[in-house]
N, C-alpha and C. Protein backbone atom coordinates (compact mmCIF):
# COMPACT_ATOMS: atom_id res chain seq x y z
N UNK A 1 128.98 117.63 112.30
CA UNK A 1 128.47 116.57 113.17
C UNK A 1 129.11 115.26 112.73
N UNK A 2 129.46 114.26 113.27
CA UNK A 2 130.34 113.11 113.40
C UNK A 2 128.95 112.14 113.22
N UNK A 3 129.35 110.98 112.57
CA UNK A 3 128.84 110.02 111.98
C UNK A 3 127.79 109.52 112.94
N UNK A 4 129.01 108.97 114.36
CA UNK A 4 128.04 108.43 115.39
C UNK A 4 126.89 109.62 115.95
N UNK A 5 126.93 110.60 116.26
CA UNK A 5 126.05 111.65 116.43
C UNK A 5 125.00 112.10 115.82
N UNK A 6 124.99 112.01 114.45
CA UNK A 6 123.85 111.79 113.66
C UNK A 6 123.46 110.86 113.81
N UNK A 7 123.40 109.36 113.74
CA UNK A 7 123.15 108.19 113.94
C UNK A 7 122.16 108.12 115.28
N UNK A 8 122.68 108.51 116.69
CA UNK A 8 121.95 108.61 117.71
C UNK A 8 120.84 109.54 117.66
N UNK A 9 121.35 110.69 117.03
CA UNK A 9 120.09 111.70 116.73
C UNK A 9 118.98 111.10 115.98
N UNK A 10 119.69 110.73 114.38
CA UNK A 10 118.23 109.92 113.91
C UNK A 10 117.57 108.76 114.67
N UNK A 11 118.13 107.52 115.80
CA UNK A 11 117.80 106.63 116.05
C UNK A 11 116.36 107.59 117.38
N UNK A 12 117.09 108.33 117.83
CA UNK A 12 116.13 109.46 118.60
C UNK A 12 115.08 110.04 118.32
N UNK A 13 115.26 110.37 117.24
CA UNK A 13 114.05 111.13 116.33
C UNK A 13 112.82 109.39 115.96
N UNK A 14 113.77 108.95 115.05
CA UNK A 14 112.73 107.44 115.32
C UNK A 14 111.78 106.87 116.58
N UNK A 15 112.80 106.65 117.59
CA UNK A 15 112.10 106.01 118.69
C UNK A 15 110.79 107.01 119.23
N UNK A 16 111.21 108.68 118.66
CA UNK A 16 109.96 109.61 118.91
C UNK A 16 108.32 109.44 118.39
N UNK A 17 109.13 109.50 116.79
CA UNK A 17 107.89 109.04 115.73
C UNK A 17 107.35 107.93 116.74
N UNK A 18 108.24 106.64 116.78
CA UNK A 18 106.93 105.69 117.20
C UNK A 18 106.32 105.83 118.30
N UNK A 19 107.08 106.38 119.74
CA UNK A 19 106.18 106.74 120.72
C UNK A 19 105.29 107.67 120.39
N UNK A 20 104.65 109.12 119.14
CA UNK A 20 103.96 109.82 118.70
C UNK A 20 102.68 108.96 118.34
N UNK A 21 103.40 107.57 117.49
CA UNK A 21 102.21 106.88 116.87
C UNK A 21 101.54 106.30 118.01
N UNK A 22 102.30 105.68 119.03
CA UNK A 22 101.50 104.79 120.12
C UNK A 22 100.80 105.74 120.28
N UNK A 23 100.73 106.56 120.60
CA UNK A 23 100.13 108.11 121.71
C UNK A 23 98.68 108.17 120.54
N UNK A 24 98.89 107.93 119.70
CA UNK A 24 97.46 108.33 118.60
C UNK A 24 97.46 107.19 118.01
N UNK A 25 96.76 106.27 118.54
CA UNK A 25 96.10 104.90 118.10
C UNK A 25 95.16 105.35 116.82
N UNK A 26 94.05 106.63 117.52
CA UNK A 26 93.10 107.24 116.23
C UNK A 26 93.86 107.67 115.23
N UNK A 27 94.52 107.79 115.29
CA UNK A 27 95.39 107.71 113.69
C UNK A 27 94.94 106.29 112.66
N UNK A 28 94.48 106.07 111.76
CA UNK A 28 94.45 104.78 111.35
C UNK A 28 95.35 104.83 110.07
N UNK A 29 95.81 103.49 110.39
CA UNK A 29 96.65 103.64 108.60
C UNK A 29 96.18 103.88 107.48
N UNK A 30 95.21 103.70 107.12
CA UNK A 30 94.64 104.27 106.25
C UNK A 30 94.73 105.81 106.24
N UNK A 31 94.07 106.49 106.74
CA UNK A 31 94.68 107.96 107.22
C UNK A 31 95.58 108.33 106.94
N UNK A 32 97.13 107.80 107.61
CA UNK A 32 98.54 107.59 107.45
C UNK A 32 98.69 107.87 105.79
N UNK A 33 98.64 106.50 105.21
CA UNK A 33 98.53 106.48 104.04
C UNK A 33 97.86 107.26 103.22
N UNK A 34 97.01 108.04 103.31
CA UNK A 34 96.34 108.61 102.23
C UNK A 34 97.35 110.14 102.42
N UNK A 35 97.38 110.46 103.19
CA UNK A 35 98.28 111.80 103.87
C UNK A 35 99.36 111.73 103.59
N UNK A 36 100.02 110.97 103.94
CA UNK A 36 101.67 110.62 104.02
C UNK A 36 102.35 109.45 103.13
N UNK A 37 101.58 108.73 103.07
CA UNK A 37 102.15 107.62 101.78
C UNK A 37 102.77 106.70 102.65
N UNK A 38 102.21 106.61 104.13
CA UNK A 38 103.06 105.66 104.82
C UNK A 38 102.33 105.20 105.62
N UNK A 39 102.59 104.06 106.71
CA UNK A 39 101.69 103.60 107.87
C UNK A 39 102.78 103.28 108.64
N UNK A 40 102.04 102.51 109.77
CA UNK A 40 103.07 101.48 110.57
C UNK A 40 103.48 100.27 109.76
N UNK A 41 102.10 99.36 108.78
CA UNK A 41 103.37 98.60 108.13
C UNK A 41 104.17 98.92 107.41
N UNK A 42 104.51 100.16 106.65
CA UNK A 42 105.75 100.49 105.73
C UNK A 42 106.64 100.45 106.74
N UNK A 43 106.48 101.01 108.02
CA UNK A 43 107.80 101.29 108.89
C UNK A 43 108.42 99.88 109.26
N UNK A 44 107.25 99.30 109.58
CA UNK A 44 107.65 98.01 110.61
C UNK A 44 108.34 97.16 108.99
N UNK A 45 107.76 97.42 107.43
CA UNK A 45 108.78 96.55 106.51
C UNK A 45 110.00 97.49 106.52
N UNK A 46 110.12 98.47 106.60
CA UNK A 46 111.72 99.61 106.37
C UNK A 46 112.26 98.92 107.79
N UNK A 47 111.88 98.63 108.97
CA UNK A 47 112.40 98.10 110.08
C UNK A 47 113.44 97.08 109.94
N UNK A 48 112.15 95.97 108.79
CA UNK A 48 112.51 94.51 108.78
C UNK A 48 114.08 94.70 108.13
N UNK A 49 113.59 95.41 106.88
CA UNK A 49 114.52 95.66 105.68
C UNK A 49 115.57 96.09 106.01
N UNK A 50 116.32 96.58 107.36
CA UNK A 50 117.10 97.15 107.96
C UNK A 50 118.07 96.55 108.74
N UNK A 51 117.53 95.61 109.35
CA UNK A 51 117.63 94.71 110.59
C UNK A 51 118.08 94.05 109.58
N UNK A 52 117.52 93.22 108.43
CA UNK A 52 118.07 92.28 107.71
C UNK A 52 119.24 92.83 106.69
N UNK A 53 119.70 93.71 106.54
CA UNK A 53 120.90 94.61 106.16
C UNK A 53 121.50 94.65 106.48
N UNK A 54 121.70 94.55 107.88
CA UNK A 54 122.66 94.20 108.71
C UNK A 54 122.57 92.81 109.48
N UNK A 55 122.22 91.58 109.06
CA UNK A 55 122.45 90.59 109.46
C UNK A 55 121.79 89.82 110.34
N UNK A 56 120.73 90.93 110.91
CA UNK A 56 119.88 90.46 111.70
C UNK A 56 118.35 89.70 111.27
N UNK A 57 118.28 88.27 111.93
CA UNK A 57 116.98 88.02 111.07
C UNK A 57 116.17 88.45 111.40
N UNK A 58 114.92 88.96 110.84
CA UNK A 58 113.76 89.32 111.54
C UNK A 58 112.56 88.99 110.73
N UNK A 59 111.48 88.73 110.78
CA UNK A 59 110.39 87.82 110.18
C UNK A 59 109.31 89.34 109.88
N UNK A 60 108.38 89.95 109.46
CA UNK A 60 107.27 90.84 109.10
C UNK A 60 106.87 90.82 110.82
N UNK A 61 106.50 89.77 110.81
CA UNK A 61 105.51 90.16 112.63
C UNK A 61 106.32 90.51 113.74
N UNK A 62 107.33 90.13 113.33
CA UNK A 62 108.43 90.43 114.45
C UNK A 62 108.87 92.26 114.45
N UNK A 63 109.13 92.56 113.29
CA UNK A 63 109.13 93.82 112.79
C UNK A 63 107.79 94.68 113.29
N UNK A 64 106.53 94.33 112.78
CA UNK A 64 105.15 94.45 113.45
C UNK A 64 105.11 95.41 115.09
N UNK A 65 105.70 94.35 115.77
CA UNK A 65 105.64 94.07 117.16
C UNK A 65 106.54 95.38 117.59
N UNK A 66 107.80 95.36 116.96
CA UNK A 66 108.39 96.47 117.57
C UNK A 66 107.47 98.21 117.40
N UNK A 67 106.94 97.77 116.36
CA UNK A 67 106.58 99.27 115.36
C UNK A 67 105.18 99.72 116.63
N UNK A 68 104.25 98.14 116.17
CA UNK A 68 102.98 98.67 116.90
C UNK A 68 102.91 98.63 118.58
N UNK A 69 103.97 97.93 118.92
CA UNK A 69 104.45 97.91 120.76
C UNK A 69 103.71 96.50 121.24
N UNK A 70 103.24 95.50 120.25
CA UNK A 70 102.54 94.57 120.82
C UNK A 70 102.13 94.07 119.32
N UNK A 71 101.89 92.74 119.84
CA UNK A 71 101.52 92.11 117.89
C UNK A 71 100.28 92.26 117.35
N UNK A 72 100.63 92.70 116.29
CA UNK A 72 100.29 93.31 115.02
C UNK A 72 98.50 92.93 115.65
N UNK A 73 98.24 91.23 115.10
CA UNK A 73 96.46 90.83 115.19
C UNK A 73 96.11 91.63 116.77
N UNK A 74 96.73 91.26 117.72
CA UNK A 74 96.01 92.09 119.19
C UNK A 74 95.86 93.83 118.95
N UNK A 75 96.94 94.61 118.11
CA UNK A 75 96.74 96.16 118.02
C UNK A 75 95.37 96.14 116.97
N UNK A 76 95.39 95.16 116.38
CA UNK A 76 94.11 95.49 115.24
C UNK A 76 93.08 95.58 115.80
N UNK A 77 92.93 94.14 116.37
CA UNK A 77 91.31 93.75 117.36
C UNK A 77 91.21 95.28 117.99
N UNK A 78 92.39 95.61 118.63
CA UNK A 78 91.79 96.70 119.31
C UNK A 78 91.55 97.76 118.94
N UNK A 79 92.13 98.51 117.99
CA UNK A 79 92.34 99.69 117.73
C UNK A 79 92.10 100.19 116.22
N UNK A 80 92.43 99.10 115.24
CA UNK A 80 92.17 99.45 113.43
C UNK A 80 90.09 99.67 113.33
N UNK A 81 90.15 100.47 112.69
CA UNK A 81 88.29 100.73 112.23
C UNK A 81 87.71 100.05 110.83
N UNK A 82 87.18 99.58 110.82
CA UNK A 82 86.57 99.40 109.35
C UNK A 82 87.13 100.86 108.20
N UNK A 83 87.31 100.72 107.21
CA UNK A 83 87.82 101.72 106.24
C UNK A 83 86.22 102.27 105.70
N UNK A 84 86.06 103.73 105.52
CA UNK A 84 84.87 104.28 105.29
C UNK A 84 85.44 104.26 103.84
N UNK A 85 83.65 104.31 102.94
CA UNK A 85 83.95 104.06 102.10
C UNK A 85 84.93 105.70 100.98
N UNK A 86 84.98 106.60 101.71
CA UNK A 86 85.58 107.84 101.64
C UNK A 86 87.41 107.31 101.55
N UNK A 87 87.50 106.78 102.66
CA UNK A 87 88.62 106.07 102.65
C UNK A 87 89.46 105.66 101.74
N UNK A 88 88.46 104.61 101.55
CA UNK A 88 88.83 103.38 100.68
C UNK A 88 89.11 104.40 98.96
N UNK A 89 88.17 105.35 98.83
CA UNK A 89 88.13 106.12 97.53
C UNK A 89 89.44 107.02 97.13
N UNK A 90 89.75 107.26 98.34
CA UNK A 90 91.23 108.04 98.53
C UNK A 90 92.06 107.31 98.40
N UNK A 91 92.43 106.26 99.45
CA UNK A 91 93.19 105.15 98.80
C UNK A 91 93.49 104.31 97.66
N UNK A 92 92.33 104.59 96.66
CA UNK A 92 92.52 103.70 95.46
C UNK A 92 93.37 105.32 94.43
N UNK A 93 92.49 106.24 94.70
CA UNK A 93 93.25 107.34 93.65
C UNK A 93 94.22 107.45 94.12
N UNK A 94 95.07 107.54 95.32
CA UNK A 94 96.40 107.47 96.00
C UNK A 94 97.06 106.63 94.99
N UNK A 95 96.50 105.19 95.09
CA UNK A 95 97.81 103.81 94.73
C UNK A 95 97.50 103.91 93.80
N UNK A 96 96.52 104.57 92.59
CA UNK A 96 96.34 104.57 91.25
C UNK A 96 97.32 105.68 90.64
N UNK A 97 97.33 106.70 91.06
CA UNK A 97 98.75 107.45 91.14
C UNK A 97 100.19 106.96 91.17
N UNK A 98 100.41 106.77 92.20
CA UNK A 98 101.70 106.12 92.65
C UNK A 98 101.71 104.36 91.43
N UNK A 99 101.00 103.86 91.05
CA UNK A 99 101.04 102.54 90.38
C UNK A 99 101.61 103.64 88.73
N UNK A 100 100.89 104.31 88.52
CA UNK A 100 101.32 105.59 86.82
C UNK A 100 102.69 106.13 87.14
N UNK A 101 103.30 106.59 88.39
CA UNK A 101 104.38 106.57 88.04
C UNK A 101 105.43 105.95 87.91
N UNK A 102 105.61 104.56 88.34
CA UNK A 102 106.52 103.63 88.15
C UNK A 102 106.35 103.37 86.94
């Protein structure tokens, strides 16, 4: 497979993931994160971090906007839940993990 062809394939596979995520709002990052070690903001900073790699400026909310399809504070109001405290318990042994191996 040729450089550009992979390239379109992965940019394909991407634009999937995020139409997957729009499609399941009930997904919450938290969730994301405890499962996968990732959310929409890791993507929307790997976005930023990307864009600005290649020269392009791009600011966190701007990055945001592409990831969540609309900015970041309006997807919250609507759609983020309070974190149960189950949650929150997973999440700390998660980043208490991941903090021991660095």
């Amino acid at each position: 497979m040729d450089q550009q062809t992979q390239t379109e394939i992965e940019a394909a596979a991407f634009r999937r993931l995020l139409e997957h995520l729009d499609s399941r709002k009930d997904a919450q990052n938290i969730d994301l994160m405890n499962l996968a070690g990732f959310c929409r903001n890791c993507l929307s900073k790997w976005y930023r971090s990307a864009a600005q790699d290649r020269g392009v400026e791009m600011d966190y909310d701007q990055a945001r906007e592409v990831i969540y399809k609309e900015p970041y504070t309006s997807w919250k109001d609507k759609y983020q839940q309070p974190a149960s405290a189950e949650q929150r318990a997973a999440f700390e042994k998660a980043f208490a993990k991941t903090n021991k191996e660095k």
